[in-house]
N, C-alpha and C. Protein backbone atom coordinates (compact mmCIF):
# COMPACT_ATOMS: atom_id res chain seq x y z
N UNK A 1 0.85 -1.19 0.00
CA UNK A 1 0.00 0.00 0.00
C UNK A 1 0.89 1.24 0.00
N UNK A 2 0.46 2.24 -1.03
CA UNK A 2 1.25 3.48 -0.78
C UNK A 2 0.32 4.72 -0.62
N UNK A 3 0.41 5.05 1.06
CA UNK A 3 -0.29 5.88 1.55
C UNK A 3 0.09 6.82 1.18
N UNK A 4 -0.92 8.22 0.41
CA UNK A 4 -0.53 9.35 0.10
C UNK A 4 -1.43 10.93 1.18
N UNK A 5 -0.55 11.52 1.74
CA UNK A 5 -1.72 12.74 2.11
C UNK A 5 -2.50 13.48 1.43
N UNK A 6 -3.53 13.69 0.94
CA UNK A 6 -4.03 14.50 -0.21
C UNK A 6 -4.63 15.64 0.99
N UNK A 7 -4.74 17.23 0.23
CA UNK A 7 -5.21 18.32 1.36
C UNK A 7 -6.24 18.67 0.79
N UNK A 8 -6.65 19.09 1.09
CA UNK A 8 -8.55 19.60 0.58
C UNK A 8 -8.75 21.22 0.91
N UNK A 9 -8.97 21.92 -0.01
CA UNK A 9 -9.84 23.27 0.61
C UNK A 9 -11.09 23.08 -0.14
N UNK A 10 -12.28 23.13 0.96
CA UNK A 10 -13.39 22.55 0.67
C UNK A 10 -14.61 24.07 0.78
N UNK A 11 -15.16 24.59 -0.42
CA UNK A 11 -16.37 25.31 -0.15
C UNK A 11 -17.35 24.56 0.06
N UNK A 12 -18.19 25.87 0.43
CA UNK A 12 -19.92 25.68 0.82
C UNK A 12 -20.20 24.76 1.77
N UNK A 13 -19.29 24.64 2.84
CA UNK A 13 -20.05 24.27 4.17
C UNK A 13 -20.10 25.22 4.99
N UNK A 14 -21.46 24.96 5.57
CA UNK A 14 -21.43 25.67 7.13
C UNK A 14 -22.21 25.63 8.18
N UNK A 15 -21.27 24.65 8.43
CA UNK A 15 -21.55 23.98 9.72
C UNK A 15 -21.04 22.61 9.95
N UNK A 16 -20.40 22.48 11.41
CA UNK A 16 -19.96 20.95 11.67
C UNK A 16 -20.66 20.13 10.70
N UNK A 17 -21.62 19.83 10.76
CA UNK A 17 -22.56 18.82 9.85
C UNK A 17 -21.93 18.72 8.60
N UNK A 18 -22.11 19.58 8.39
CA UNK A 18 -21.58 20.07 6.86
C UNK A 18 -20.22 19.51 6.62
N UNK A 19 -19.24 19.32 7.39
CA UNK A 19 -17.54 18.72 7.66
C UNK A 19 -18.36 16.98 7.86
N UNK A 20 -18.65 16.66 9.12
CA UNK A 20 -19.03 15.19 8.93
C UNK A 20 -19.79 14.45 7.65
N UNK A 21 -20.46 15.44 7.12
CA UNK A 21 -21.01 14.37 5.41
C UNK A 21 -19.96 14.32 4.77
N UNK A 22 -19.55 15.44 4.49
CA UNK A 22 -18.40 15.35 3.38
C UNK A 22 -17.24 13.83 3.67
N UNK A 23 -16.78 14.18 5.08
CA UNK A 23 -16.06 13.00 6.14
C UNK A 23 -16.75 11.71 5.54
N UNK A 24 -17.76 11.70 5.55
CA UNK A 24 -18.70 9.92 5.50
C UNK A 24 -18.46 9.94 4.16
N UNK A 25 -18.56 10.76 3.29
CA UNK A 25 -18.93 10.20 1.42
C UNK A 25 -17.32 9.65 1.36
N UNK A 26 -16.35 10.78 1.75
CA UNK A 26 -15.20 10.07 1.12
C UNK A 26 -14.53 9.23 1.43
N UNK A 27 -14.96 8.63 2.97
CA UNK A 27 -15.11 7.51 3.28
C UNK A 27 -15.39 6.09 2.65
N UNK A 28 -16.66 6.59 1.99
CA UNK A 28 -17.12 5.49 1.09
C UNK A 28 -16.24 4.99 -0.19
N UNK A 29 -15.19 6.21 -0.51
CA UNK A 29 -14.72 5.78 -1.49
C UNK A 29 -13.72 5.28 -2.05
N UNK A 30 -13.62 3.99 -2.78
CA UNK A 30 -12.54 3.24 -3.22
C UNK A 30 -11.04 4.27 -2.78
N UNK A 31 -10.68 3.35 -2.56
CA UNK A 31 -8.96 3.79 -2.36
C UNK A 31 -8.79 5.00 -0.81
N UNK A 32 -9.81 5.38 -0.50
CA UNK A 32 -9.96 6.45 0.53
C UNK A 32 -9.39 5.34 1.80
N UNK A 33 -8.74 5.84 2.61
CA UNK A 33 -8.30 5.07 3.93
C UNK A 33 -8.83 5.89 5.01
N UNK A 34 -8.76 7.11 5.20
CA UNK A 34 -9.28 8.02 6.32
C UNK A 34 -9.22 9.56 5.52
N UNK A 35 -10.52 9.98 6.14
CA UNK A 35 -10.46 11.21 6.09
C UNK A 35 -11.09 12.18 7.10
N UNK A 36 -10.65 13.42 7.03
CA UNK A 36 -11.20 14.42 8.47
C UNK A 36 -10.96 15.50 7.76
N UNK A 37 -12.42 16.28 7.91
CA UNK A 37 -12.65 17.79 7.46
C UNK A 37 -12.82 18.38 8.64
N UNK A 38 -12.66 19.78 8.71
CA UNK A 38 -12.76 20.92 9.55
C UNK A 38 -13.70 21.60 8.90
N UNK A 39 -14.42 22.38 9.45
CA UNK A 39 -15.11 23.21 8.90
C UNK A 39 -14.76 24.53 9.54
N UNK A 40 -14.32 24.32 10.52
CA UNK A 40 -13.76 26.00 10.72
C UNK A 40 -12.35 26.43 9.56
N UNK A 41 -11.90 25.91 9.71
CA UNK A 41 -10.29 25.46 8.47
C UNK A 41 -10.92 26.07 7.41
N UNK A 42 -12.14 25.11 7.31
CA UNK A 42 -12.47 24.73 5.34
C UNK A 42 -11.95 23.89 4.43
N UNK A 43 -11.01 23.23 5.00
CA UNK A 43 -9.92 22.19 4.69
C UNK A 43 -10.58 20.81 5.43
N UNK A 44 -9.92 19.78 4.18
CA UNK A 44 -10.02 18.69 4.20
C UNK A 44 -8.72 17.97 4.39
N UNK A 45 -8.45 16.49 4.64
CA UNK A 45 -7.77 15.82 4.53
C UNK A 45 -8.02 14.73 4.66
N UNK A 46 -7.30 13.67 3.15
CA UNK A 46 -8.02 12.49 2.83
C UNK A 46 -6.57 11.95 2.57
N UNK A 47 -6.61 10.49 3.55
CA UNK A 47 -5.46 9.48 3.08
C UNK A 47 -5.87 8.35 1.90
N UNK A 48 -4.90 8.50 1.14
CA UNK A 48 -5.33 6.90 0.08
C UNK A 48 -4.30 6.41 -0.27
N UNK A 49 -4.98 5.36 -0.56
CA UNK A 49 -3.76 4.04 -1.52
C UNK A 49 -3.69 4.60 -2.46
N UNK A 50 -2.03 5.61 -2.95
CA UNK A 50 -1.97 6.07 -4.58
C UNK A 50 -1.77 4.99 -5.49
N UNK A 51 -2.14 3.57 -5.17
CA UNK A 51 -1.65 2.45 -5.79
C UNK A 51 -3.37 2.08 -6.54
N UNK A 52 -4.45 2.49 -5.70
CA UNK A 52 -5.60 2.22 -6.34
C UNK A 52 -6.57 3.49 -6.80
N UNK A 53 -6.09 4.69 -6.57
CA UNK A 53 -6.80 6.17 -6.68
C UNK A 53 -5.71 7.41 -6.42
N UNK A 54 -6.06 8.15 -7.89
CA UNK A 54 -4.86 9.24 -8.03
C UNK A 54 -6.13 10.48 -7.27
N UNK A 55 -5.15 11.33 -6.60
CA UNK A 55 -5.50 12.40 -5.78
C UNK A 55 -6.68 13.40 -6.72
N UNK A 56 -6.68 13.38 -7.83
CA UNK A 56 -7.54 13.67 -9.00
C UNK A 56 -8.96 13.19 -8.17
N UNK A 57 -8.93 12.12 -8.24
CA UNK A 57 -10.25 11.15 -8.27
C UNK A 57 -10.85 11.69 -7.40
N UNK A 58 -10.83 12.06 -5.83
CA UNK A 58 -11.06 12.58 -5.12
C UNK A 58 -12.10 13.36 -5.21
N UNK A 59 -11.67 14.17 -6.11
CA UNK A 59 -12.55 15.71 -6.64
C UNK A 59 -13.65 15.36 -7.12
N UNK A 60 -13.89 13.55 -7.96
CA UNK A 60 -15.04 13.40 -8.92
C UNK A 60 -15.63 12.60 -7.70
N UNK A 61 -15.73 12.54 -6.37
CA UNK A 61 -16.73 12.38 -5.34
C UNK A 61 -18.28 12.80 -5.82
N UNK A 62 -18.72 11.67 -5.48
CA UNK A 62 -20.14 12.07 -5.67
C UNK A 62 -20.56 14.16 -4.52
N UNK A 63 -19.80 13.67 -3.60
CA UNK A 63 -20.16 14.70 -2.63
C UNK A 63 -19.80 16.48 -2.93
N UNK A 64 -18.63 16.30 -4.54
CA UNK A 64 -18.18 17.21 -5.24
C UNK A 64 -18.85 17.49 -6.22
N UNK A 65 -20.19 16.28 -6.84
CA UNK A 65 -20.72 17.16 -8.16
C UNK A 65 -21.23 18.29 -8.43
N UNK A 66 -21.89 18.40 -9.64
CA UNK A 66 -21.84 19.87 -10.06
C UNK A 66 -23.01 20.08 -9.70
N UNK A 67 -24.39 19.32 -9.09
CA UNK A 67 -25.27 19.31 -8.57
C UNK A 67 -25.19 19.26 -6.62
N UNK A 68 -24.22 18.95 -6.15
CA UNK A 68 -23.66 19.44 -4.56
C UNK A 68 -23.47 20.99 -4.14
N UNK A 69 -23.36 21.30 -3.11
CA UNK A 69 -22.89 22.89 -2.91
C UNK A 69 -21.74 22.83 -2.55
N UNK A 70 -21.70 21.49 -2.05
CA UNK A 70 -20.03 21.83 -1.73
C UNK A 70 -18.90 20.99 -2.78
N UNK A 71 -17.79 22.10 -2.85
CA UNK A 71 -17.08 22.23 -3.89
C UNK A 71 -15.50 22.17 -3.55
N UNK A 72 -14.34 21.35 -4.26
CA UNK A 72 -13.02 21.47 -3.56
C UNK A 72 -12.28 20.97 -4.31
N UNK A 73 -10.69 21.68 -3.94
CA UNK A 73 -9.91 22.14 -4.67
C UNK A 73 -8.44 21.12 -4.18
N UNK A 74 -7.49 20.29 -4.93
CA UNK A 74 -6.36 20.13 -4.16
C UNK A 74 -5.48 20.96 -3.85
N UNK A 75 -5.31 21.43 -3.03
CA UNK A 75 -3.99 22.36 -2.04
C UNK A 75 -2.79 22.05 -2.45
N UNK A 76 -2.01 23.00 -3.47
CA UNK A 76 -0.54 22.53 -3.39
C UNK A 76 0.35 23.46 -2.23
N UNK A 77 1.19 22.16 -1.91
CA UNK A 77 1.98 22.76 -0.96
C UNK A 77 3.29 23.68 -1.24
């Protein structure tokens, strides 16, 4: 397994709630190992296997479509 950090700046939440869905969808998704949003931040952070999902993929989350409000960007460092 090759664990990668991916960073998240995440619009259109507001409110804790709003950080825990986002938390649960990308959860659900292939190659995702852990993730934890802030909503005070606005930032995300999602671990994955870069061996089964490129940091790209992330973004095409159901919880990112163009029909969601909330919207996010990868953070370069």
């Amino acid at each position: 397994m090759n664990k990668k950090e991916i960073k998240l700046k995440i619009y259109g939440m507001s409110c804790d709630d709003c950080a825990l869905t986002i938390e649960r969808n990308l959860l659900t998704q292939n190659g995702v190992i852990d993730a934890k949003v802030s909503y005070r931040e606005k930032e995300g952070i999602a671990i994955i296997d870069a061996d089964s999902i490129k940091p790209e993929d992330i973004l095409g989350n159901s919880i990112f479509s163009i029909n969601s409000k909330y919207k996010a960007i990868i953070k370069k460092e």
